[in-house]
PDB file of N, CA and C in Angstrom:
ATOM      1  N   UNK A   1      -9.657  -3.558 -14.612  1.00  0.00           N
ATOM      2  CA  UNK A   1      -8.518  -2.663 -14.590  1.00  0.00           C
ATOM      3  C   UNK A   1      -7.733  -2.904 -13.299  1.00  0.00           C
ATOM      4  N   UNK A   2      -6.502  -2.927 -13.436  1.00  0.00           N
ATOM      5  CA  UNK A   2      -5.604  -2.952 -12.253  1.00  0.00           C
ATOM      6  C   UNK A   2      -5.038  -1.329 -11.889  1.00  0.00           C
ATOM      7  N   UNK A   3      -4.661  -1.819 -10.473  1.00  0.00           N
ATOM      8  CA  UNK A   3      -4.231  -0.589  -9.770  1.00  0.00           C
ATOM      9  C   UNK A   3      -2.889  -1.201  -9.268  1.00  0.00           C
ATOM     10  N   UNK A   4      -1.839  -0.254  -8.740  1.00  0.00           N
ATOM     11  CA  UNK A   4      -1.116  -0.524  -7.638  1.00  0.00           C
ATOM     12  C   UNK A   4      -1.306  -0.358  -6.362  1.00  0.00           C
ATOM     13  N   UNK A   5      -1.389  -1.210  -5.567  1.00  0.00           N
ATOM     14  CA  UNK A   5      -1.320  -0.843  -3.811  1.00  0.00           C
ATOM     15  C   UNK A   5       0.103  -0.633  -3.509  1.00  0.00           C
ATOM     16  N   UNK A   6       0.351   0.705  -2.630  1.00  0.00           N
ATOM     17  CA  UNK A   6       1.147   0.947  -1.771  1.00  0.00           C
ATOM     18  C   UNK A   6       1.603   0.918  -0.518  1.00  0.00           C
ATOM     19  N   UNK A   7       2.623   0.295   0.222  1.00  0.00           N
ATOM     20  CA  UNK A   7       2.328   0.109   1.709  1.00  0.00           C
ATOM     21  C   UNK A   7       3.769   0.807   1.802  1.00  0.00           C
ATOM     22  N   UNK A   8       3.498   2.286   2.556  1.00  0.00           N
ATOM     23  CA  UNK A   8       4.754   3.023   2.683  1.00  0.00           C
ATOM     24  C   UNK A   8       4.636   3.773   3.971  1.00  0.00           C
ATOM     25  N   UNK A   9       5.192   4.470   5.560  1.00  0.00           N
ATOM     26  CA  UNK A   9       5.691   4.946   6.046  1.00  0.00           C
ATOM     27  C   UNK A   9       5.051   6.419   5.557  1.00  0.00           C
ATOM     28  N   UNK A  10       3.685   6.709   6.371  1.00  0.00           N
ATOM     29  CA  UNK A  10       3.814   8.307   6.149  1.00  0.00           C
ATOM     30  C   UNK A  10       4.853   9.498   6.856  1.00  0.00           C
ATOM     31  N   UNK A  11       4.762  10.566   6.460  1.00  0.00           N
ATOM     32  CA  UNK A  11       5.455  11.762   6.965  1.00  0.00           C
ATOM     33  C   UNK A  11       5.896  11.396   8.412  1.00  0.00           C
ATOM     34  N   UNK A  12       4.894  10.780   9.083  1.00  0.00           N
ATOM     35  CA  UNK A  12       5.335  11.062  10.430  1.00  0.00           C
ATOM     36  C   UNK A  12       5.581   9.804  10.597  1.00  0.00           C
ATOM     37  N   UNK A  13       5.788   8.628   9.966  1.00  0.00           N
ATOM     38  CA  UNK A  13       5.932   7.436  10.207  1.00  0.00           C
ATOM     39  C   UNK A  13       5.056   6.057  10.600  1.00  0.00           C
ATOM     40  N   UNK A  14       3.977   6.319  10.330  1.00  0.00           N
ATOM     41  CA  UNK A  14       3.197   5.547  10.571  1.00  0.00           C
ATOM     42  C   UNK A  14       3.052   4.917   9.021  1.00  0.00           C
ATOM     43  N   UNK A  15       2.479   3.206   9.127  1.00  0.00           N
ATOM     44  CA  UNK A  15       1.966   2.599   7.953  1.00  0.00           C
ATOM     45  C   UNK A  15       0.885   3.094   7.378  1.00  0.00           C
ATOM     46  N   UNK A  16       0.857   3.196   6.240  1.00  0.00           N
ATOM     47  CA  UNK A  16      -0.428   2.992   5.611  1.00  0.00           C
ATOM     48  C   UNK A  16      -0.423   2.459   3.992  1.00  0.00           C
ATOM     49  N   UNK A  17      -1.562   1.812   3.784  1.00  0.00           N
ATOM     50  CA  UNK A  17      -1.757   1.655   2.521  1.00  0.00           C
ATOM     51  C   UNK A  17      -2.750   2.123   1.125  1.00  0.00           C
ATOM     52  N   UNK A  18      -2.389   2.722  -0.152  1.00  0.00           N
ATOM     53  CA  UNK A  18      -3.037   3.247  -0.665  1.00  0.00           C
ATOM     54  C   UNK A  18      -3.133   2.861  -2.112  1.00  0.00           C
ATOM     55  N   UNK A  19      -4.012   3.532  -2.884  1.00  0.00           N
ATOM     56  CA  UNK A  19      -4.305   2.852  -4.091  1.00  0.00           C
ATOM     57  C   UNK A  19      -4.150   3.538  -5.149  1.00  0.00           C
ATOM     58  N   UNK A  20      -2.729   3.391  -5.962  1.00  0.00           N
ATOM     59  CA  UNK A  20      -2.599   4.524  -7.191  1.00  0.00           C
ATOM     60  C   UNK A  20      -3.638   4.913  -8.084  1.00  0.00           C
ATOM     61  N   UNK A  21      -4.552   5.550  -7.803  1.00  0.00           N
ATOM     62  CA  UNK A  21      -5.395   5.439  -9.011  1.00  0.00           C
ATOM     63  C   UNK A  21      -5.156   6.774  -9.908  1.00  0.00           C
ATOM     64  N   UNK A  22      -6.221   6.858 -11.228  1.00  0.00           N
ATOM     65  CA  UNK A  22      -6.242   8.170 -11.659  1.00  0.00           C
ATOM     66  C   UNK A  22      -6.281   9.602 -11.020  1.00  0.00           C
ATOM     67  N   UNK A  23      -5.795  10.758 -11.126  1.00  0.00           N
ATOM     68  CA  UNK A  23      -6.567  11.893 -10.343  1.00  0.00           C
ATOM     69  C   UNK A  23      -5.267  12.368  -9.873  1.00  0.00           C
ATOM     70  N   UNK A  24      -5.323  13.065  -8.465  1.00  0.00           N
ATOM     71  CA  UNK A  24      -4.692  13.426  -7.397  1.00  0.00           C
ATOM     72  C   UNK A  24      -4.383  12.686  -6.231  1.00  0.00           C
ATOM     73  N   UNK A  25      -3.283  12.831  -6.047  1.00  0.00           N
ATOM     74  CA  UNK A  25      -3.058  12.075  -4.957  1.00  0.00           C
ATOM     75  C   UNK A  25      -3.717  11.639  -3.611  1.00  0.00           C
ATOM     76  N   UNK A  26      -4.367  13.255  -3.680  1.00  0.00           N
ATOM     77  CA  UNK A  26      -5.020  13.358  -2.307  1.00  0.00           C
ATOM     78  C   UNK A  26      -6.856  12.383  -2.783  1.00  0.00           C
ATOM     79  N   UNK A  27      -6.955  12.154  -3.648  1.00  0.00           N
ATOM     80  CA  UNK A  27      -8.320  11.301  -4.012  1.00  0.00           C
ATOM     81  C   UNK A  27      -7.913  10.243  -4.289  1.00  0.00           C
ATOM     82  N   UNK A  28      -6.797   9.579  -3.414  1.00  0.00           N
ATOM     83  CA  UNK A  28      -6.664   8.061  -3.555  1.00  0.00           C
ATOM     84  C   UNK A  28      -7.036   7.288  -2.608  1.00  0.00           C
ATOM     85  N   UNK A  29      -7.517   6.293  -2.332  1.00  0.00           N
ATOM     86  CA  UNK A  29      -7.654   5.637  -1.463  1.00  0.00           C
ATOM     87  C   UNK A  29      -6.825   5.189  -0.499  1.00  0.00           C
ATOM     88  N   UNK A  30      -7.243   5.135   0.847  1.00  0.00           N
ATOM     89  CA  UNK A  30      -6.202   5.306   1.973  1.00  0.00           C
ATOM     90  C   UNK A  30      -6.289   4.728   2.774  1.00  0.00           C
ATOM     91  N   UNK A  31      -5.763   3.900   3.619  1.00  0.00           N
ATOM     92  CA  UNK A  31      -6.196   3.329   4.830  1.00  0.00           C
ATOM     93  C   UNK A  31      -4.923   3.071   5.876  1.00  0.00           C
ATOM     94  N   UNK A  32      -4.630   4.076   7.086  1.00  0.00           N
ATOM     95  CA  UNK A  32      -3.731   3.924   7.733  1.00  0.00           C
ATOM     96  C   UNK A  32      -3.243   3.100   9.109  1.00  0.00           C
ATOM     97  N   UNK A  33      -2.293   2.295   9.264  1.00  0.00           N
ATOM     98  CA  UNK A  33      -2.491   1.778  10.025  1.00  0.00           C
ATOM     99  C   UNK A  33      -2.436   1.870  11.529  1.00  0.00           C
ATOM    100  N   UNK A  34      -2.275   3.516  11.814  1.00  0.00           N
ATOM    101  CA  UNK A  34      -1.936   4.057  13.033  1.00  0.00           C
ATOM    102  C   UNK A  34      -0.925   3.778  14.138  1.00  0.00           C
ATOM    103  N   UNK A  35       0.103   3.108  13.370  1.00  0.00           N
ATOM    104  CA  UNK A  35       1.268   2.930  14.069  1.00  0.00           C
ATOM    105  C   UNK A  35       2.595   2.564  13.330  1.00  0.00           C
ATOM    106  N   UNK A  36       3.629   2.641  14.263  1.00  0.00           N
ATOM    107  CA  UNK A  36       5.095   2.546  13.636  1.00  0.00           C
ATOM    108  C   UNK A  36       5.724   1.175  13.201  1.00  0.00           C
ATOM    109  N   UNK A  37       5.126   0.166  14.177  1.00  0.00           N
ATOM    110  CA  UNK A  37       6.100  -0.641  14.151  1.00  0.00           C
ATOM    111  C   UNK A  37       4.811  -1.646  14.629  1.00  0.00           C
ATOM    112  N   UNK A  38       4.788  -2.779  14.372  1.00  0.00           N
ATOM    113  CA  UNK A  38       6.023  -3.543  13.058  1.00  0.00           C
ATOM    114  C   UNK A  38       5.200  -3.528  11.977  1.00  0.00           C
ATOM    115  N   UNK A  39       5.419  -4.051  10.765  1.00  0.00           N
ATOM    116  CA  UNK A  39       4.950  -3.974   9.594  1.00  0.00           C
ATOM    117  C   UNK A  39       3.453  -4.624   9.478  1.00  0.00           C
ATOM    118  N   UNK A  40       2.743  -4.411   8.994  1.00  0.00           N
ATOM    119  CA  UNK A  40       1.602  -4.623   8.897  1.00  0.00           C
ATOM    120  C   UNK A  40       1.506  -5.971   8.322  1.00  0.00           C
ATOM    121  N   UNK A  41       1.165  -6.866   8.891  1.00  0.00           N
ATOM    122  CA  UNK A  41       0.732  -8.423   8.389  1.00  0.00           C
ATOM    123  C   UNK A  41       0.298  -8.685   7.158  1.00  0.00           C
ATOM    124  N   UNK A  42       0.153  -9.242   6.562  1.00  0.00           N
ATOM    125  CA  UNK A  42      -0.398  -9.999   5.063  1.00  0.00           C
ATOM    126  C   UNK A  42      -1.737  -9.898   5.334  1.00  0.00           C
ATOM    127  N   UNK A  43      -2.690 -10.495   6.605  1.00  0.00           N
ATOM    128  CA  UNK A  43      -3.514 -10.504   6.638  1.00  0.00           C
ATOM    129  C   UNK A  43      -3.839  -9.227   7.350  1.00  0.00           C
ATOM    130  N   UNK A  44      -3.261  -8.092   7.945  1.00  0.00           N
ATOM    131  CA  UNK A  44      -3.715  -7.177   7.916  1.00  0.00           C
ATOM    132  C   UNK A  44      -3.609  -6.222   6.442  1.00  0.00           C
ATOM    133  N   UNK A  45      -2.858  -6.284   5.732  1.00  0.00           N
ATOM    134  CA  UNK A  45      -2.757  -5.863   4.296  1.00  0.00           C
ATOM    135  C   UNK A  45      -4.116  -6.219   3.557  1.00  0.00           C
ATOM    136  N   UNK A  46      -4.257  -7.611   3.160  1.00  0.00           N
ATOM    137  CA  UNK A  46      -5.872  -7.571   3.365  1.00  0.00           C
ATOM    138  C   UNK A  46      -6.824  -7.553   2.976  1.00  0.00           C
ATOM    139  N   UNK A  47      -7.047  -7.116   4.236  1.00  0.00           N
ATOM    140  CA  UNK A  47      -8.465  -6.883   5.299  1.00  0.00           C
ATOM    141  C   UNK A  47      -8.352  -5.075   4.837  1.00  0.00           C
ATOM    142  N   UNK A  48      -7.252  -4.595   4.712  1.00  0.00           N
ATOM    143  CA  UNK A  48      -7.012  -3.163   4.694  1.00  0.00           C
ATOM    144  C   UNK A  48      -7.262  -2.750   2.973  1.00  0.00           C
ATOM    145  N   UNK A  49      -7.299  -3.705   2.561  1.00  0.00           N
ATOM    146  CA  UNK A  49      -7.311  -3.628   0.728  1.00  0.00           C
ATOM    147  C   UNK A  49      -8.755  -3.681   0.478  1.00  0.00           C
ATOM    148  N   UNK A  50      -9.519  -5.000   1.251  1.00  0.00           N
ATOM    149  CA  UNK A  50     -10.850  -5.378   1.309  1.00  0.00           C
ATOM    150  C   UNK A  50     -11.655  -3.975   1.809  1.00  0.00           C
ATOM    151  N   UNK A  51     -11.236  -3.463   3.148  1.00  0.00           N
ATOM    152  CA  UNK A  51     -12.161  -1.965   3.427  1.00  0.00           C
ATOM    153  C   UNK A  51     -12.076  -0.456   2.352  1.00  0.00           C
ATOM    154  N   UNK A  52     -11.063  -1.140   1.531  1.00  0.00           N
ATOM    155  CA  UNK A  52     -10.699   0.608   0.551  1.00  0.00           C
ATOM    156  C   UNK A  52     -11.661  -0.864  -0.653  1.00  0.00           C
ATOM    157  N   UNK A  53     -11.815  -1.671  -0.737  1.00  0.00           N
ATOM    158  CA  UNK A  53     -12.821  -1.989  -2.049  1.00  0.00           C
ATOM    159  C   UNK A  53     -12.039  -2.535  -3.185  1.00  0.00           C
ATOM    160  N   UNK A  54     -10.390  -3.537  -2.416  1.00  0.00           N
ATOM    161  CA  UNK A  54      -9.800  -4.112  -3.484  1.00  0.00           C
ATOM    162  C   UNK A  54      -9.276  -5.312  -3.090  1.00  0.00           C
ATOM    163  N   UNK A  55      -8.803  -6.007  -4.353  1.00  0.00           N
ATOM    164  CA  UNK A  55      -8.596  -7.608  -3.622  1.00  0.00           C
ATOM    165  C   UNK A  55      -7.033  -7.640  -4.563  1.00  0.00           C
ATOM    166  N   UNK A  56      -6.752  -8.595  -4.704  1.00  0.00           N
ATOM    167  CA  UNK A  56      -5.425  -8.948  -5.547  1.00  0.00           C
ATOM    168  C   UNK A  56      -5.619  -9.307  -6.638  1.00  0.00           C
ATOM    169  N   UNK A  57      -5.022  -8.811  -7.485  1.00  0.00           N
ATOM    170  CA  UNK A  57      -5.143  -9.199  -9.293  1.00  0.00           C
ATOM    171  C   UNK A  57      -4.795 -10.581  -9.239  1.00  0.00           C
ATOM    172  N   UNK A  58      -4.797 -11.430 -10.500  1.00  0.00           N
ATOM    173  CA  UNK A  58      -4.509 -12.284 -10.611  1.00  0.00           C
ATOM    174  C   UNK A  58      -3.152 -12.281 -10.976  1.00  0.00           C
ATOM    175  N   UNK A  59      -2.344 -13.294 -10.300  1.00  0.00           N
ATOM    176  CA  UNK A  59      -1.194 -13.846  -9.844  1.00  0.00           C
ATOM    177  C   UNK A  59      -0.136 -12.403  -9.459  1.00  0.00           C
ATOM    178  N   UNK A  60      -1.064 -11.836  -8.297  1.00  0.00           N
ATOM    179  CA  UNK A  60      -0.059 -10.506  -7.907  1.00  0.00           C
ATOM    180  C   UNK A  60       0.815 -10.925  -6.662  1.00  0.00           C
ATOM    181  N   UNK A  61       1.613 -10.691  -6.566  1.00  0.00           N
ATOM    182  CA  UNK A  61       2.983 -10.813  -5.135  1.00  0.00           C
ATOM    183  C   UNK A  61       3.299  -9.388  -4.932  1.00  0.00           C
ATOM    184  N   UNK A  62       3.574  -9.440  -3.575  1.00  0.00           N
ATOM    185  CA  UNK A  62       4.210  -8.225  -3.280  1.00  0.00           C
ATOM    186  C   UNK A  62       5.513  -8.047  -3.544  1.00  0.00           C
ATOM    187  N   UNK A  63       6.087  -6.847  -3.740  1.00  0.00           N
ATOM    188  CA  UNK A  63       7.129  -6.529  -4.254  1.00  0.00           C
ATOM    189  C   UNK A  63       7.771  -5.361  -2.826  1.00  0.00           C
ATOM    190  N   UNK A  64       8.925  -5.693  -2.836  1.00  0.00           N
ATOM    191  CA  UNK A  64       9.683  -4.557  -1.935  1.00  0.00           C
ATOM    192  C   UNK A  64      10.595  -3.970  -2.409  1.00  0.00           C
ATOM    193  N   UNK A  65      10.949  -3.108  -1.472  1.00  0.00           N
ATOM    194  CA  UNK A  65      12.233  -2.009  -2.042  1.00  0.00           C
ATOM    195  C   UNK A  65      12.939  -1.221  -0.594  1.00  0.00           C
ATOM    196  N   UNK A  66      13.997  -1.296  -0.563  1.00  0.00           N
ATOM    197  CA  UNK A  66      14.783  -0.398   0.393  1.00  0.00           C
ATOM    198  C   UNK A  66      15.302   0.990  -0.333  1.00  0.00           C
ATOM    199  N   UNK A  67      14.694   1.833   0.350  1.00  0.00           N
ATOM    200  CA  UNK A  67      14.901   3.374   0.075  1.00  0.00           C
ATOM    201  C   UNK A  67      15.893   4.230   0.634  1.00  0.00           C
ATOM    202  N   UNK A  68      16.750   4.570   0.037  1.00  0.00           N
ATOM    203  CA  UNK A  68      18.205   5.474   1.388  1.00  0.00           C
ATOM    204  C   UNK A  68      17.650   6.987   1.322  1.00  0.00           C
ATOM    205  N   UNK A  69      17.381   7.376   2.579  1.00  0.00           N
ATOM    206  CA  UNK A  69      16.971   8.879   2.564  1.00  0.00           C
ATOM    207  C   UNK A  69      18.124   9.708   2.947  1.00  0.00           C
ATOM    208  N   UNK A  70      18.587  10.028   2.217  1.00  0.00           N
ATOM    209  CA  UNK A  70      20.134  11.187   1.935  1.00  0.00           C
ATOM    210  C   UNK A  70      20.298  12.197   3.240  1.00  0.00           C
ATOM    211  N   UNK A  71      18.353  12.647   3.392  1.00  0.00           N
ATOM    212  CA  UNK A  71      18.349  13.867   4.887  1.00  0.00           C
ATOM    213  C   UNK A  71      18.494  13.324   6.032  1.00  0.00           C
ATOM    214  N   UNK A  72      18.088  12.060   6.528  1.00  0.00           N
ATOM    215  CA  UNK A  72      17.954  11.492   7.455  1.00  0.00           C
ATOM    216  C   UNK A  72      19.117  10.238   7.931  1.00  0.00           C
ATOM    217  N   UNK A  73      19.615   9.984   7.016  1.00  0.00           N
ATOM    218  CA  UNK A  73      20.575   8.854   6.599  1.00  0.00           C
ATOM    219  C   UNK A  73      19.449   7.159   7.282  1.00  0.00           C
ATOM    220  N   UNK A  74      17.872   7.424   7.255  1.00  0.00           N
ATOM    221  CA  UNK A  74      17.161   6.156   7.605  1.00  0.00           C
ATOM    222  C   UNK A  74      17.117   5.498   6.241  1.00  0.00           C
ATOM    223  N   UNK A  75      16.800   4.535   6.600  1.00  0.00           N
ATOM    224  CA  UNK A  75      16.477   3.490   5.071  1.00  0.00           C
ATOM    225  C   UNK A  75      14.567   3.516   4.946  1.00  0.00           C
ATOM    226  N   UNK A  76      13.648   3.696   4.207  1.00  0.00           N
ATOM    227  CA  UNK A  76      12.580   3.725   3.917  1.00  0.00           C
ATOM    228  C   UNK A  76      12.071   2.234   3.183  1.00  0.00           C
ATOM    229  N   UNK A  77      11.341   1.668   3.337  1.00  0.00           N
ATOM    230  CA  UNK A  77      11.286   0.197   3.164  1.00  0.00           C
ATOM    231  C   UNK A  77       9.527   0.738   2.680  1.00  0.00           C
ATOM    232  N   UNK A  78       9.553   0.101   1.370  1.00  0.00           N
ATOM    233  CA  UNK A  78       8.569   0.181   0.484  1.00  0.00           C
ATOM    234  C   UNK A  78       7.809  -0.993  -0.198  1.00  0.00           C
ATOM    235  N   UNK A  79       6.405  -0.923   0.049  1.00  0.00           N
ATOM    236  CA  UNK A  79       5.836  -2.513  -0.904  1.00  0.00           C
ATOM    237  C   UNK A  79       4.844  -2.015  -1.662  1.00  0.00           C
ATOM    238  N   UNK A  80       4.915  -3.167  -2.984  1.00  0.00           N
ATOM    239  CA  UNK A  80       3.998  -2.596  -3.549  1.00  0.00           C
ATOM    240  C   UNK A  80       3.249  -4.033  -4.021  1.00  0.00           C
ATOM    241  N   UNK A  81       1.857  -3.876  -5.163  1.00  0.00           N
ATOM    242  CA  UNK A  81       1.189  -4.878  -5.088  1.00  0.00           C
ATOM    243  C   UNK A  81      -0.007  -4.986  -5.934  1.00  0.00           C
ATOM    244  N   UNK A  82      -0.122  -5.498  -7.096  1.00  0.00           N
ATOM    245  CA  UNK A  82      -1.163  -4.984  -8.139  1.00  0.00           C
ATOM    246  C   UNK A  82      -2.729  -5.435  -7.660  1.00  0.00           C
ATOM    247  N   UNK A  83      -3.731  -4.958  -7.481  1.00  0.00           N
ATOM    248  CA  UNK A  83      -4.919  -5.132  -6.933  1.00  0.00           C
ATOM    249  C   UNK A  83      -5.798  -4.751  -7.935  1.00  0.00           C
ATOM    250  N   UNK A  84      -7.413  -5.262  -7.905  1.00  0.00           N
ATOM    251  CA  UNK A  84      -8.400  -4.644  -8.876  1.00  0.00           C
ATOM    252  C   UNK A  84      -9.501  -4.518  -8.134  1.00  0.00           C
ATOM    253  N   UNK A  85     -10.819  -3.714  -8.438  1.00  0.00           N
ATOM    254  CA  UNK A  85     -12.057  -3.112  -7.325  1.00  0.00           C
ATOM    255  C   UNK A  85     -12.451  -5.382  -7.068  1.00  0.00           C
ATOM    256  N   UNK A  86     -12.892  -5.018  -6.160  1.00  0.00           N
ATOM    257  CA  UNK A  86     -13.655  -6.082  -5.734  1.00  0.00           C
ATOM    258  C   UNK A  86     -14.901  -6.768  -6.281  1.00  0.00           C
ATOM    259  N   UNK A  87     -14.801  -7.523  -6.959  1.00  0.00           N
ATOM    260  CA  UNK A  87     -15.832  -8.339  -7.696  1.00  0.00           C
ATOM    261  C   UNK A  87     -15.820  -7.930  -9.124  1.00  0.00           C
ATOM    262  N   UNK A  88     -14.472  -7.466  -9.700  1.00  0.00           N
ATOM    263  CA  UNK A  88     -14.191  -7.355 -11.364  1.00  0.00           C
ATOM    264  C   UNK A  88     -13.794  -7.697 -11.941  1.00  0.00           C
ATOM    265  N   UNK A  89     -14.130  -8.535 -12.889  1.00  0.00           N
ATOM    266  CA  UNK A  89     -13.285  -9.853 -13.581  1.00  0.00           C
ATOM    267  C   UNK A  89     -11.985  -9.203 -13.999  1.00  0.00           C
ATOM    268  N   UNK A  90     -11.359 -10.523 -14.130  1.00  0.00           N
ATOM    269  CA  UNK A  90      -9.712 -10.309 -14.381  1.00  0.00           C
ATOM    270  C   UNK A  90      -9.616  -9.683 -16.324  1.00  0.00           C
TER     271      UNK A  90
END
């Protein structure tokens, strides 16, 4: 089964990345990267996928998106990225 990984800018601005799964939001998998700037590396992406217990689906790329936030007038810069648990066939 595939999931989506998320790599988005929490509330207060810091990276993190998480794992859409079934449920509630708050029972998704999480892993933050404790800072603002700069974007989190490929190979920190990961290493950060590998500690929440996921690897990359087969033939997944990341995908981006620029977000306009209307309250703030900032732009929100969004990735995403299909992943499956670690060691589950395709």
């Amino acid at each position: 089964m595939t999931y989506s990984a998320r790599l988005t800018n929490s509330y207060f601005g810091e990276w993190e990345i998480c794992i859409i799964t079934e449920g509630h939001s708050d029972d998704w998998p999480l892993h933050s990267f404790g800072r603002t700037a700069p974007t989190p590396t490929l190979a920190e992406r990961t290493a950060a996928l590998a500690g929440l217990g996921y690897e990359a689906a087969d033939g997944a790329a990341w995908e981006w998106m620029e977000m306009d936030n209307d309250y703030t007038d900032a732009v929100e810069f969004r990735g995403s990225f299909d992943v499956r648990p670690i060691g589950e066939a395709p």
